[in-house]
C-alpha atoms as a PDB file:
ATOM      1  CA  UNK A   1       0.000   0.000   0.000  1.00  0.00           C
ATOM      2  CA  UNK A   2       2.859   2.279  -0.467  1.00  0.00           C
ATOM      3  CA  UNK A   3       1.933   3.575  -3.850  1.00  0.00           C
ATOM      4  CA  UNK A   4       1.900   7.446  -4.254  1.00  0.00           C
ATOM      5  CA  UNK A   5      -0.806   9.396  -5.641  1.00  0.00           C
ATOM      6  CA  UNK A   6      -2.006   8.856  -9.544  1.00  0.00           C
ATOM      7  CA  UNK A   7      -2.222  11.912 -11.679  1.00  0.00           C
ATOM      8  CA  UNK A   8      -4.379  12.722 -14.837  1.00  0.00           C
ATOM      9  CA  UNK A   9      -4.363  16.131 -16.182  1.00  0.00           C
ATOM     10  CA  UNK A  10      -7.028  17.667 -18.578  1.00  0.00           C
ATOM     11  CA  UNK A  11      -5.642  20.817 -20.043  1.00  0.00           C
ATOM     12  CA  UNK A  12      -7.457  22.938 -22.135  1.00  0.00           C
ATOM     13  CA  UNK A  13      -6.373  26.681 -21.281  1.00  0.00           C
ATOM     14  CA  UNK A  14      -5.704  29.846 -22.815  1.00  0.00           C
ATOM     15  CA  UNK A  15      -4.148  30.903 -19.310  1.00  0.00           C
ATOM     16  CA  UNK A  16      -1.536  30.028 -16.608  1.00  0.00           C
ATOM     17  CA  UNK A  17      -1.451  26.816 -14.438  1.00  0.00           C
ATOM     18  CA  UNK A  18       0.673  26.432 -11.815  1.00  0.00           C
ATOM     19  CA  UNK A  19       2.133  23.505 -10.545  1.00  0.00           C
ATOM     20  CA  UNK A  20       3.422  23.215  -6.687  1.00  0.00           C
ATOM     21  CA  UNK A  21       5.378  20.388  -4.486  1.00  0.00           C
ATOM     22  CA  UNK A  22       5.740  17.525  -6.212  1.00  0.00           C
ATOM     23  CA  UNK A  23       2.723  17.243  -8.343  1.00  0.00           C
ATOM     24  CA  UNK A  24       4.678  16.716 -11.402  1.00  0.00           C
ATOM     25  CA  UNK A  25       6.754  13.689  -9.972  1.00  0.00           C
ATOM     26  CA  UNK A  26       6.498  10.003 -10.149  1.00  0.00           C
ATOM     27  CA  UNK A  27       3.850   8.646  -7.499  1.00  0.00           C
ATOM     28  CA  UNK A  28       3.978  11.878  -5.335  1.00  0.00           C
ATOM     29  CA  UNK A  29       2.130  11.992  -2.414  1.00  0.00           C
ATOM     30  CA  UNK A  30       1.057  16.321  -2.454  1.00  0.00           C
ATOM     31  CA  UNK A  31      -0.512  17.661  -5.489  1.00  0.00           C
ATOM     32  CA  UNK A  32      -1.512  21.406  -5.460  1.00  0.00           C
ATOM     33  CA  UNK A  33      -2.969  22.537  -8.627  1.00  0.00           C
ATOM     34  CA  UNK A  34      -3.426  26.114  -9.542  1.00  0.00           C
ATOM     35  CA  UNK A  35      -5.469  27.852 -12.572  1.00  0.00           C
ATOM     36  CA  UNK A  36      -6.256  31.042 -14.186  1.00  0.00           C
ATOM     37  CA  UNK A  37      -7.737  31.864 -17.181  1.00  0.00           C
ATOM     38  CA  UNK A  38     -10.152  30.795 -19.947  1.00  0.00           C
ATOM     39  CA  UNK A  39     -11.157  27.667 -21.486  1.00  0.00           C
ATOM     40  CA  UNK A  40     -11.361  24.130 -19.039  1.00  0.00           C
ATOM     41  CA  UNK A  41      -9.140  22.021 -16.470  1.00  0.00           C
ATOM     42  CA  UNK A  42      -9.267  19.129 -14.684  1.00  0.00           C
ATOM     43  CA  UNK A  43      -8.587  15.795 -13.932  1.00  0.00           C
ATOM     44  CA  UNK A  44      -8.210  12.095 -12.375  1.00  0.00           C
ATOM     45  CA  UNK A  45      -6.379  11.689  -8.859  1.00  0.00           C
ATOM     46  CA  UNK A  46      -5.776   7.933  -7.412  1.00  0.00           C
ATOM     47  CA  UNK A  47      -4.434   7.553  -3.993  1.00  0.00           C
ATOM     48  CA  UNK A  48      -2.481   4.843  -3.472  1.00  0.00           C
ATOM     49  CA  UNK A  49      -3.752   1.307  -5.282  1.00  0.00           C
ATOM     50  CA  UNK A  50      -7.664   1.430  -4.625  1.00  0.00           C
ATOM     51  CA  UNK A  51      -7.770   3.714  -1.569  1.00  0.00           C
ATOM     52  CA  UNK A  52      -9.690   6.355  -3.156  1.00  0.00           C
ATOM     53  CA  UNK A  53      -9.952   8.444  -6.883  1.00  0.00           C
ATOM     54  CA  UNK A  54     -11.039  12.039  -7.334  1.00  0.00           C
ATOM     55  CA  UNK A  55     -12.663  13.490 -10.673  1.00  0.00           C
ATOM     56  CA  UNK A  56     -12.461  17.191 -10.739  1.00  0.00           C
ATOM     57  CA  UNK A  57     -13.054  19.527 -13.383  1.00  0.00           C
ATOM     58  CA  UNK A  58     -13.226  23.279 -14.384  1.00  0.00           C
ATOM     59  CA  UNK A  59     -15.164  24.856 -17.429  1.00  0.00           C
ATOM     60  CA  UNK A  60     -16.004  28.011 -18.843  1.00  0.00           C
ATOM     61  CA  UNK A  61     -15.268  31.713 -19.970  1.00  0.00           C
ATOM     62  CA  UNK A  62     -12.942  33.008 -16.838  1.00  0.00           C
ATOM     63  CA  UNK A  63     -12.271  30.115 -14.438  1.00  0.00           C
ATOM     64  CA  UNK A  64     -10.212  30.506 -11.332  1.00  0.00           C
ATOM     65  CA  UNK A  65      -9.185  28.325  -8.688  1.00  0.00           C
ATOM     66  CA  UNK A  66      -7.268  25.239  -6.771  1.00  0.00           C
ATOM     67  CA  UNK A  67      -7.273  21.654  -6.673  1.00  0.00           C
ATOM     68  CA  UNK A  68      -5.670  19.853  -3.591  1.00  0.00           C
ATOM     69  CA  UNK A  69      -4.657  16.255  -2.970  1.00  0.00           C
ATOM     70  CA  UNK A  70      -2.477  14.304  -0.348  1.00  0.00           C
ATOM     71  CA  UNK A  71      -2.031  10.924   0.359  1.00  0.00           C
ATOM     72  CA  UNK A  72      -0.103   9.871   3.885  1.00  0.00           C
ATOM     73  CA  UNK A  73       1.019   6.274   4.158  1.00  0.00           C
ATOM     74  CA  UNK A  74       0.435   5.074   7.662  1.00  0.00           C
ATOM     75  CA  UNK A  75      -0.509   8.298   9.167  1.00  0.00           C
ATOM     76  CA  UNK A  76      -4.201   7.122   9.599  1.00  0.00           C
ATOM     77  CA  UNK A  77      -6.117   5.923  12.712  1.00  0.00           C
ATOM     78  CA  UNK A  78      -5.056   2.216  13.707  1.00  0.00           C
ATOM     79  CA  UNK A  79      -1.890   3.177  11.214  1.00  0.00           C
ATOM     80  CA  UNK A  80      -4.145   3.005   8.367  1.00  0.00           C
ATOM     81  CA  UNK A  81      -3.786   5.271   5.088  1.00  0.00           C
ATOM     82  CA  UNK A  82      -5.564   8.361   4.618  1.00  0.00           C
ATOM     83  CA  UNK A  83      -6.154  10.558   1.795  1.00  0.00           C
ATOM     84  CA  UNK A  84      -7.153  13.920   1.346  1.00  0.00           C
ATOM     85  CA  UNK A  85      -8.523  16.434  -1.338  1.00  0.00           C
ATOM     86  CA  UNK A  86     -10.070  19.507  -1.849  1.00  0.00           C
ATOM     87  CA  UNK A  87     -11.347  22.122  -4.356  1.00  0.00           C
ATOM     88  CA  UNK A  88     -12.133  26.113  -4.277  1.00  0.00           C
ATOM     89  CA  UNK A  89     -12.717  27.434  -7.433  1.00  0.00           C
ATOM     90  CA  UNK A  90     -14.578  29.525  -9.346  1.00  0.00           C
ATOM     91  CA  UNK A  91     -15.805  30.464 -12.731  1.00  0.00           C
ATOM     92  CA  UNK A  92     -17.895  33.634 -14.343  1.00  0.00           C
ATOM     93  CA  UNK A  93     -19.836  34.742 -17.531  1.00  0.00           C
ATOM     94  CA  UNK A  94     -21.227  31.032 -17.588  1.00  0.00           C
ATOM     95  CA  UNK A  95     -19.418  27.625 -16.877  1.00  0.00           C
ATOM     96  CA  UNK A  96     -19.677  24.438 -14.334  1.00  0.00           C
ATOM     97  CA  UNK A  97     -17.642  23.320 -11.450  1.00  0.00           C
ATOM     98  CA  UNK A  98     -17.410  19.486 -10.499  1.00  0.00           C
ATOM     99  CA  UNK A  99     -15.629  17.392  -8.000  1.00  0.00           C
ATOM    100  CA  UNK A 100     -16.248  13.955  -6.721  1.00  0.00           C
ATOM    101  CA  UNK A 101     -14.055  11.220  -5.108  1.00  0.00           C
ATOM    102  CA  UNK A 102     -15.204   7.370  -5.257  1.00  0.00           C
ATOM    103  CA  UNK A 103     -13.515   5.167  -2.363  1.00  0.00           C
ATOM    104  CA  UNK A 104     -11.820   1.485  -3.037  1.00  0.00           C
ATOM    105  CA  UNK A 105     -12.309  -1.123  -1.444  1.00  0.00           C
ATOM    106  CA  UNK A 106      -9.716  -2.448   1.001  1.00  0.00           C
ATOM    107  CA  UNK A 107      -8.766  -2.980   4.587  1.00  0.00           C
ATOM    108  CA  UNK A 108     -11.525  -3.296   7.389  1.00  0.00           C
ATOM    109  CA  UNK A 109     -14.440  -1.282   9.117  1.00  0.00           C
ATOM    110  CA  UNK A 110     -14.778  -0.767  12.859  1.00  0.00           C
ATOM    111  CA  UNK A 111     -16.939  -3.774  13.135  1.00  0.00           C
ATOM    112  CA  UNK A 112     -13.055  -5.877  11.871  1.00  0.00           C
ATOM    113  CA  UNK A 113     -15.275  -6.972   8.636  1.00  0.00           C
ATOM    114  CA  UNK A 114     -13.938  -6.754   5.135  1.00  0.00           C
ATOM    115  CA  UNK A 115     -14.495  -3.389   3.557  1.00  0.00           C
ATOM    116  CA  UNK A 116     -16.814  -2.543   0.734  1.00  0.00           C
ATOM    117  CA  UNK A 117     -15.697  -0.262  -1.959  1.00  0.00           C
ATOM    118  CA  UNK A 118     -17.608   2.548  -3.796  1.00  0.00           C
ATOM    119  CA  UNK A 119     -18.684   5.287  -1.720  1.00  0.00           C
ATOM    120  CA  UNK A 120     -19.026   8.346  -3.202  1.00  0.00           C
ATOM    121  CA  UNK A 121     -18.701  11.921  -2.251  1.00  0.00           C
ATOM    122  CA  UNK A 122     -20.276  13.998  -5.196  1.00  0.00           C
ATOM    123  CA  UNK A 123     -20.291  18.061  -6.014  1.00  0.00           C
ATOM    124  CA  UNK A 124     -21.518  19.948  -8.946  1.00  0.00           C
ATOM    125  CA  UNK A 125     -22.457  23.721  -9.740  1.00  0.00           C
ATOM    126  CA  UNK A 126     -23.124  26.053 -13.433  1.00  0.00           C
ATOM    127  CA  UNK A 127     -24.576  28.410 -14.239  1.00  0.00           C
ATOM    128  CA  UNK A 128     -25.240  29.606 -17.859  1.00  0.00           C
ATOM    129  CA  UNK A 129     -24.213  32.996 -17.750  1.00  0.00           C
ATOM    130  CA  UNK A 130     -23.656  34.156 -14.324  1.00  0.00           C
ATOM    131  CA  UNK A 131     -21.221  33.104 -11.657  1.00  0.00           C
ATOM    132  CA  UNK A 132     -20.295  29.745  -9.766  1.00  0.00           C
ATOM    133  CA  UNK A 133     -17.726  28.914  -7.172  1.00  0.00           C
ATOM    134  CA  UNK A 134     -17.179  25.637  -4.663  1.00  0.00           C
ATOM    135  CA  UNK A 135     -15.428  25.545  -1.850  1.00  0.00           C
ATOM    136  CA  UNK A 136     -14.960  21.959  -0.068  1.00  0.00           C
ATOM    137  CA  UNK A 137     -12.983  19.219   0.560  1.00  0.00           C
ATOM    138  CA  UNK A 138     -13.293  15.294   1.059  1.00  0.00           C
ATOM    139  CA  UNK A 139     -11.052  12.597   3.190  1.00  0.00           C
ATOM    140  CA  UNK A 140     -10.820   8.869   2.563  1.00  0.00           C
ATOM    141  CA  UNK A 141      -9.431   6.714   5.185  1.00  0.00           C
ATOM    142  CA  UNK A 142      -8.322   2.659   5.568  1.00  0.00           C
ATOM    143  CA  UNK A 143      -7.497   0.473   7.725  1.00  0.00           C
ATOM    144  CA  UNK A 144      -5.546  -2.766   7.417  1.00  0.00           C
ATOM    145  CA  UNK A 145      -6.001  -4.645  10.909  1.00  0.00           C
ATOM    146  CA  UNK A 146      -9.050  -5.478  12.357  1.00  0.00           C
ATOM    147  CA  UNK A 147     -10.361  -3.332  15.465  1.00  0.00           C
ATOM    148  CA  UNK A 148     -13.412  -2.261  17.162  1.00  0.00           C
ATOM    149  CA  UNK A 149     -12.464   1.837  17.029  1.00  0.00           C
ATOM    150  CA  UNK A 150     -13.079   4.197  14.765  1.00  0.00           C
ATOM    151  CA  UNK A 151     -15.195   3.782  11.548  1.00  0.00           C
ATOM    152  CA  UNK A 152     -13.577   3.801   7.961  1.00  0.00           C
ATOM    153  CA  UNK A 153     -15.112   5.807   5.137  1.00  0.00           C
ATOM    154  CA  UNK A 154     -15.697   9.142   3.638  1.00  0.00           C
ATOM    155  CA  UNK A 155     -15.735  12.509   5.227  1.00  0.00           C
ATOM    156  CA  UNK A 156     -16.256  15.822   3.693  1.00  0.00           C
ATOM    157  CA  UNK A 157     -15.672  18.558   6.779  1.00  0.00           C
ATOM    158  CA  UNK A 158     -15.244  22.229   5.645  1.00  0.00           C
ATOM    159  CA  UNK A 159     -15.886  23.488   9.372  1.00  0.00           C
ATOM    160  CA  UNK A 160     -13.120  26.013  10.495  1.00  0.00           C
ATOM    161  CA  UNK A 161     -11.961  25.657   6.279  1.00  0.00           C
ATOM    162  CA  UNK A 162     -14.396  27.688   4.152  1.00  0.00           C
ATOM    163  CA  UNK A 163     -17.876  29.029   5.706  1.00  0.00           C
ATOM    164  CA  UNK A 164     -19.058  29.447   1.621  1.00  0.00           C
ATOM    165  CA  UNK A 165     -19.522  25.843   0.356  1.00  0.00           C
ATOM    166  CA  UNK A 166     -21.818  26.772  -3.266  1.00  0.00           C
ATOM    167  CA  UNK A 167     -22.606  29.822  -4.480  1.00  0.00           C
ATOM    168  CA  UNK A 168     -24.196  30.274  -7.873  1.00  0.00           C
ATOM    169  CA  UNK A 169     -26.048  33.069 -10.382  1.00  0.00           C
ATOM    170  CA  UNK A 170     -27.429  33.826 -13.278  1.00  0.00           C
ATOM    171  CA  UNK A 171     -30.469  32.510 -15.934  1.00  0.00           C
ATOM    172  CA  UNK A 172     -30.180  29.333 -15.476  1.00  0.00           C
ATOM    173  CA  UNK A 173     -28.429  27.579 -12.550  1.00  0.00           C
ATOM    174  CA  UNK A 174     -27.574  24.104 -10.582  1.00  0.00           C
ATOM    175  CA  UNK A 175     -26.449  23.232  -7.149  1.00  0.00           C
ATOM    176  CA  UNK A 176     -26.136  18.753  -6.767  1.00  0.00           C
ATOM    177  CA  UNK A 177     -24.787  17.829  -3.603  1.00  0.00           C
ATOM    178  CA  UNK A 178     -24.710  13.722  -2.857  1.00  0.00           C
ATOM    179  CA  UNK A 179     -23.061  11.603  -0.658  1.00  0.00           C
ATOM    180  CA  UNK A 180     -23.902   7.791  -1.541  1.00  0.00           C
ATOM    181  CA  UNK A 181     -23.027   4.713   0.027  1.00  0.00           C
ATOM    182  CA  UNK A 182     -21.582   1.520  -1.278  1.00  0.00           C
ATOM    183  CA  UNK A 183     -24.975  -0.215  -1.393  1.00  0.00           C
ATOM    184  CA  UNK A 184     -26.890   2.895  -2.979  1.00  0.00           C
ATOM    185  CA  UNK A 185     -27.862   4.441   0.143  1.00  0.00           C
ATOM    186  CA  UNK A 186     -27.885   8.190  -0.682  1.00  0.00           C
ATOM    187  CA  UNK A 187     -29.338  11.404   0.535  1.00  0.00           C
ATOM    188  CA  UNK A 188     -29.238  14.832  -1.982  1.00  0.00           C
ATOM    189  CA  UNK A 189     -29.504  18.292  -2.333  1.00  0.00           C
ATOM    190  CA  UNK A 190     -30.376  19.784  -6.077  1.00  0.00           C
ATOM    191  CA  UNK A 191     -31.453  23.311  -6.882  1.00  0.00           C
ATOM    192  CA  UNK A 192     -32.502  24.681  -9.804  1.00  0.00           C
ATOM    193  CA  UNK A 193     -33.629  27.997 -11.215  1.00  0.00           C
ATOM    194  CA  UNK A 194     -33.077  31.958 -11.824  1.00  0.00           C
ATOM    195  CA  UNK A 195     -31.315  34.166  -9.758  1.00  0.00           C
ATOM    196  CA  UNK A 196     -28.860  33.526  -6.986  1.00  0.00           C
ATOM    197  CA  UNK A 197     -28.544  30.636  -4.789  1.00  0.00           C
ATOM    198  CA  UNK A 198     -26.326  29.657  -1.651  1.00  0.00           C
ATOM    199  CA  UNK A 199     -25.891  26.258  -0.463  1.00  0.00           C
ATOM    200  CA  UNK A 200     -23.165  25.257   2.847  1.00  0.00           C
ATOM    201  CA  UNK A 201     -22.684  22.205   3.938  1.00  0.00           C
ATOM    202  CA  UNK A 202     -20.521  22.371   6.907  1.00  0.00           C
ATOM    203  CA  UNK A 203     -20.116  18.226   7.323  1.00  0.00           C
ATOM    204  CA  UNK A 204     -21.550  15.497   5.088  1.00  0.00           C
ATOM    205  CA  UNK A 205     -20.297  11.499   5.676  1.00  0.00           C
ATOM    206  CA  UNK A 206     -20.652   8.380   4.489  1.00  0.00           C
ATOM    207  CA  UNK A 207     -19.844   5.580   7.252  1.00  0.00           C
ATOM    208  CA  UNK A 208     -18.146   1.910   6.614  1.00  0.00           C
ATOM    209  CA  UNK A 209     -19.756  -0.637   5.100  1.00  0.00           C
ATOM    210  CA  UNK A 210     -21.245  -2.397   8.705  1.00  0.00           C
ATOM    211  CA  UNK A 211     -24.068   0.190   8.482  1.00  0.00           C
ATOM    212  CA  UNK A 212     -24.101   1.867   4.481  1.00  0.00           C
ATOM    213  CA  UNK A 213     -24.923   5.033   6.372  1.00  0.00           C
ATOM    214  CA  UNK A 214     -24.661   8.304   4.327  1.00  0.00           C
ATOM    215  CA  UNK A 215     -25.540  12.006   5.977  1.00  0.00           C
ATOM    216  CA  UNK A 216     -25.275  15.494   4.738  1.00  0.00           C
ATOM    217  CA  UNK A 217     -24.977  17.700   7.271  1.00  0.00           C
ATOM    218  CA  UNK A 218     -24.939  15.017  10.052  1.00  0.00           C
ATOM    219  CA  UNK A 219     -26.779  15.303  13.212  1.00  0.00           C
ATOM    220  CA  UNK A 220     -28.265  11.893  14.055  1.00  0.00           C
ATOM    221  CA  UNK A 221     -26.152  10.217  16.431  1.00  0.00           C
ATOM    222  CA  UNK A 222     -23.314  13.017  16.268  1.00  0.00           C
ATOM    223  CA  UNK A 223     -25.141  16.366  16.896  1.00  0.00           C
ATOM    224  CA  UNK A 224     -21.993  18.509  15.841  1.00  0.00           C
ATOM    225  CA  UNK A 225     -24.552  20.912  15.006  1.00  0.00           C
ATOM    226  CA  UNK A 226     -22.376  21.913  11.344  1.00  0.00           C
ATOM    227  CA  UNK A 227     -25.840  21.767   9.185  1.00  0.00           C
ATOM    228  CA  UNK A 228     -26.679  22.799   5.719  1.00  0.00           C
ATOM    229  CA  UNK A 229     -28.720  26.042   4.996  1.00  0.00           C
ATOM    230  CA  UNK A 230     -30.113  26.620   1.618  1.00  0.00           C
ATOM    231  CA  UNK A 231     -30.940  30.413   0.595  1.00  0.00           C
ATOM    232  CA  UNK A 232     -32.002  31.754  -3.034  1.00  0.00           C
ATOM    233  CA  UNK A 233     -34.021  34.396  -4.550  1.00  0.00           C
ATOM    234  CA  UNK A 234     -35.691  34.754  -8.232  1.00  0.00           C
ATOM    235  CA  UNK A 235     -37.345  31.636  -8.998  1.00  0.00           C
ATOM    236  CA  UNK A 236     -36.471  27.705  -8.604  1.00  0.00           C
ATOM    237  CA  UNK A 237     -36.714  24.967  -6.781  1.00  0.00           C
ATOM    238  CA  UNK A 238     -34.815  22.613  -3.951  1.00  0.00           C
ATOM    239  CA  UNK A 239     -35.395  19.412  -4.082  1.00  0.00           C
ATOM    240  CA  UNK A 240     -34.086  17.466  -0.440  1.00  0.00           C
ATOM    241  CA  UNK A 241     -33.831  13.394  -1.274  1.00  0.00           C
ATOM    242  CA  UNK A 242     -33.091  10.901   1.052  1.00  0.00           C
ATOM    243  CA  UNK A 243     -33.346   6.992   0.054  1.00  0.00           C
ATOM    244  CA  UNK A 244     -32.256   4.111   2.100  1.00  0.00           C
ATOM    245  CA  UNK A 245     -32.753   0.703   2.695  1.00  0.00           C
ATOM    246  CA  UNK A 246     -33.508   0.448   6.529  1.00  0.00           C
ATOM    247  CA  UNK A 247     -34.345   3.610   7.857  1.00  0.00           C
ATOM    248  CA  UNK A 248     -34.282   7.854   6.422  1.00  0.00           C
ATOM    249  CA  UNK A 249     -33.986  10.716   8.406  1.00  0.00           C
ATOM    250  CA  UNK A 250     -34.945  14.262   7.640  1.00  0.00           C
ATOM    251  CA  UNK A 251     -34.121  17.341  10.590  1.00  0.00           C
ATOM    252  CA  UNK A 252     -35.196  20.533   9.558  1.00  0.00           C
ATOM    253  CA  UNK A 253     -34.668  22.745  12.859  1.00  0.00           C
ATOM    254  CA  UNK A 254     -36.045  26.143  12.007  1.00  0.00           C
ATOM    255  CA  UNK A 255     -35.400  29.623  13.760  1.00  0.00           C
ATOM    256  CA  UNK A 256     -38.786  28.962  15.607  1.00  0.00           C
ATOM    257  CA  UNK A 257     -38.387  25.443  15.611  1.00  0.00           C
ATOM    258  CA  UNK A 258     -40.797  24.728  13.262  1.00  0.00           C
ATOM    259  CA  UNK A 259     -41.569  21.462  12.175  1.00  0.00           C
ATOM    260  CA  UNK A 260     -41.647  20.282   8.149  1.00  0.00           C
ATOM    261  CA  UNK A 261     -44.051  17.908   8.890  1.00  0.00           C
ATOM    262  CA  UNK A 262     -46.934  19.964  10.296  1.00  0.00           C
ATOM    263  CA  UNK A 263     -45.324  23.806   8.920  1.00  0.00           C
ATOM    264  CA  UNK A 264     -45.394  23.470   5.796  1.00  0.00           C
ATOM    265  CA  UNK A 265     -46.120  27.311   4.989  1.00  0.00           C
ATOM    266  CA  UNK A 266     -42.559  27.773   6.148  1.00  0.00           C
ATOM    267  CA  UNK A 267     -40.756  26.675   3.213  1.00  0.00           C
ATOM    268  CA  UNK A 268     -43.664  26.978   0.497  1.00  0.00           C
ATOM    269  CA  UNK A 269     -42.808  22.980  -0.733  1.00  0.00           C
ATOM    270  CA  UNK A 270     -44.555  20.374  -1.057  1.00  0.00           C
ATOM    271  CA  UNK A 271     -43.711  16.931   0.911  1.00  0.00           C
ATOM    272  CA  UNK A 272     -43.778  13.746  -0.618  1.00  0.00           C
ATOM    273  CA  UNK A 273     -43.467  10.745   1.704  1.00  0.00           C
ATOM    274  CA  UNK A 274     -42.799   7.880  -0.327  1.00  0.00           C
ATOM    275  CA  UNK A 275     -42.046   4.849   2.356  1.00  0.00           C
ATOM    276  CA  UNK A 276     -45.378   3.243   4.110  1.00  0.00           C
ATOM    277  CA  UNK A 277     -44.098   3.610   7.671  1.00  0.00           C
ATOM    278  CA  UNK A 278     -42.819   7.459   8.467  1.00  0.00           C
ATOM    279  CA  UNK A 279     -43.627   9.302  11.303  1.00  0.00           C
ATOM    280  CA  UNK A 280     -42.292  12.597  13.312  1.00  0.00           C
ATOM    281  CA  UNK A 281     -39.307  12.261  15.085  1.00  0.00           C
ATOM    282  CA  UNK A 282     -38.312  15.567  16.928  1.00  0.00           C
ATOM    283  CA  UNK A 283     -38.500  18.420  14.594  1.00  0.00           C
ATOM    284  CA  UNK A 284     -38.173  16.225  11.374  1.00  0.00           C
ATOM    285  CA  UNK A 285     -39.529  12.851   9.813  1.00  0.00           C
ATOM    286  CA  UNK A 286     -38.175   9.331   9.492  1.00  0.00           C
ATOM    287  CA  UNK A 287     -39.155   6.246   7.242  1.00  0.00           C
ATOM    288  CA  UNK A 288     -38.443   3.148   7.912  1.00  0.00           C
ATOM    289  CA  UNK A 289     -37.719   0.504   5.320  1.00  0.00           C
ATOM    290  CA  UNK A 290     -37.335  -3.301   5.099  1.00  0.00           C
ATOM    291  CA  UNK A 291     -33.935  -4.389   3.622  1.00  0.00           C
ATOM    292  CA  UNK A 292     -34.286  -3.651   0.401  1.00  0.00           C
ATOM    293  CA  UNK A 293     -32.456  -0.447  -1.342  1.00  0.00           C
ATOM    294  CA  UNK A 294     -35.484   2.577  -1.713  1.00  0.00           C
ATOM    295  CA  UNK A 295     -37.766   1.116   0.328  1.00  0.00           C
ATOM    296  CA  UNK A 296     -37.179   3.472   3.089  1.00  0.00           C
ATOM    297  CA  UNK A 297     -37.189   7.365   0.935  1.00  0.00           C
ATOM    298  CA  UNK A 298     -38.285  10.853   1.700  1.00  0.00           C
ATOM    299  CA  UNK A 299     -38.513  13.971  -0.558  1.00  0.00           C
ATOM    300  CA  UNK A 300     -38.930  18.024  -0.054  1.00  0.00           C
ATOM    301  CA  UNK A 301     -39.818  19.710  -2.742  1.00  0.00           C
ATOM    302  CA  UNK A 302     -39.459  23.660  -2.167  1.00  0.00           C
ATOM    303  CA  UNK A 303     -40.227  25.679  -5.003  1.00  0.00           C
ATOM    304  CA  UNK A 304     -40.543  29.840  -5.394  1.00  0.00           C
ATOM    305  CA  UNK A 305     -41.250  32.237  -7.672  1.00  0.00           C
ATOM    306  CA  UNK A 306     -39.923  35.740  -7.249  1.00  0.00           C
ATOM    307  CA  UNK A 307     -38.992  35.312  -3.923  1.00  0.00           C
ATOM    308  CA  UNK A 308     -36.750  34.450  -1.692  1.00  0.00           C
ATOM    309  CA  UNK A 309     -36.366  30.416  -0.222  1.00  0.00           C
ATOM    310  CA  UNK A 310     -34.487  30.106   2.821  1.00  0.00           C
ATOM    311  CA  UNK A 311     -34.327  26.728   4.509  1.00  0.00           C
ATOM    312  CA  UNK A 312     -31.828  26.255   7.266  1.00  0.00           C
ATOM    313  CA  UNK A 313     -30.168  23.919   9.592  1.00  0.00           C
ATOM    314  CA  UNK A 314     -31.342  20.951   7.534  1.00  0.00           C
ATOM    315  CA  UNK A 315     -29.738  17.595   8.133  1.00  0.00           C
ATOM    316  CA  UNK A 316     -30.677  14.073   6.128  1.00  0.00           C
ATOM    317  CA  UNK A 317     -29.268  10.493   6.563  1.00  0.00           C
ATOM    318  CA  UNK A 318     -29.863   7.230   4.902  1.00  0.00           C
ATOM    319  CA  UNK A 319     -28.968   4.047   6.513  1.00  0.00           C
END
């Protein structure tokens, strides 16, 4: 498990890049990856032999921005490899952003069972003529003897990083935030519309394979309180997805505590419940499933039309 980091560049700019440490060298373990200028960049970084790869890209008429990556050998919990990666970039007069990072399969969970690969950490923003920009960051982690401590998996944490995760504007735009688990377990954020739209997500996971959990802006369980708040104005809509197999969670804590389930005049949605067994569970929902990928699911739909949306402190898993 020694292997470096993997590096495939996409070049396709009438501008500068700039290369620093040792991203140009054989099997390095620091890339940092610095752009300016018009046109598209991006690429394909593997860390070590199946630990974990990361797509990025870059597109459009003035782009900005820089791509991180480092992979430490040992220097993980249990002495386990970890890997880490970020973006913050930006792009005007129309173009996309999009960053994602897949984790292998190897070494063991928590639980001291064999690992399950393909977790996946997924980030995308355009707009057609406006602005975009993405700030955030993902870590991969493995372990390679079995132990009953901490969990293996994904963990994108921008807390005490970058307070502005999204940001887009313009005539047409799109925000997609996922974090998916190896067995399809996902929860989702997408907006669409006209105008300007904000989106933070202070800390989204996805847990080992033992439980297939996936959370964006995690509270269940964890309570670090570092929850995503949505705000746009024009016209669109947000569209909140979580689907499991055993069991969904929605938290939607409002300034006056207000309740998704029975306020539904505070967002201006519409909620679709699409599992047989959901009820209230604090100030959100759950829906409970039977074993079987999508049979535990819940949907917001929030959409507005000149106006202003704000939905905060909203938290989702899917287990």
């Amino acid at each position: 498990m020694g292997k470096g980091i993997g590096i495939a560049l996409m070049l396709a700019l009438a501008a500068t890049v700039l290369f620093a440490g040792t991203a140009l060298a054989g099997d390095p373990t620091d890339v940092n990856i610095t752009w300016s200028g018009t046109g598209s960049v991006g690429g394909t970084v593997t860390a070590g032999s199946t630990l974990a790869t990361t797509n990025w890209q870059s597109v459009g008429n003035s782009i900005s921005g820089t791509f991180t990556a480092n992979y430490n050998v040992g220097g993980g919990p249990y002495g386990g490899n970890s890997y880490n990666t970020s973006i913050n970039a930006q792009v005007a007069n129309g173009g996309c952003i999009e960053f994602y990072t897949t984790r292998g399969a190897l070494g063991y969970t928590g639980g001291g069972t064999n690992e399950l690969g393909g977790q996946r950490s997924y980030s995308y923003v355009f707009t057609s003529d406006g602005t975009a920009s993405m700030a955030t960051r993902t870590a991969a982690n493995a372990v390679f003897t079995k132990h009953t401590g901490v969990d293996t998996g994904l963990l994108d944490n921008t807390y005490g990083w970058v307070s502005e995760n999204f940001r887009v504007s313009g005539t047409s735009y799109a925000i997609l935030r996922e974090m998916r688990a190896a067995n399809g377990n996902f929860v989702q954020a997408n907006a669409i519309g006209s105008g300007t739209a904000a989106l933070d997500c202070g800390a989204q996971r996805i847990s080992d394979s033992r439980t297939n959990q996936a959370d964006l802006a995690y509270r269940s369980g964890y309570n670090f309180g570092w929850n995503q708040d949505f705000t746009a104005t024009g016209t669109g809509t947000l569209i909140l997805t979580a689907v499991g197999s055993n069991e969904v969670f929605m938290y939607s804590i409002s300034n006056t505590g207000a309740d998704p389930g029975t306020s539904r005049g505070w967002w201006n949605g519409v909620l679709s419940i699409t599992s047989g067994d959901t009820y209230l569970a604090g100030q959100g929902l759950t829906a409970k499933g039977y074993g079987t990928l999508g049979s535990a699911a819940l949907q917001i739909v929030a959409g507005f039309v000149n106006g202003t949306l704000t939905y905060p402190n909203v938290a989702m898993t899917a287990k």
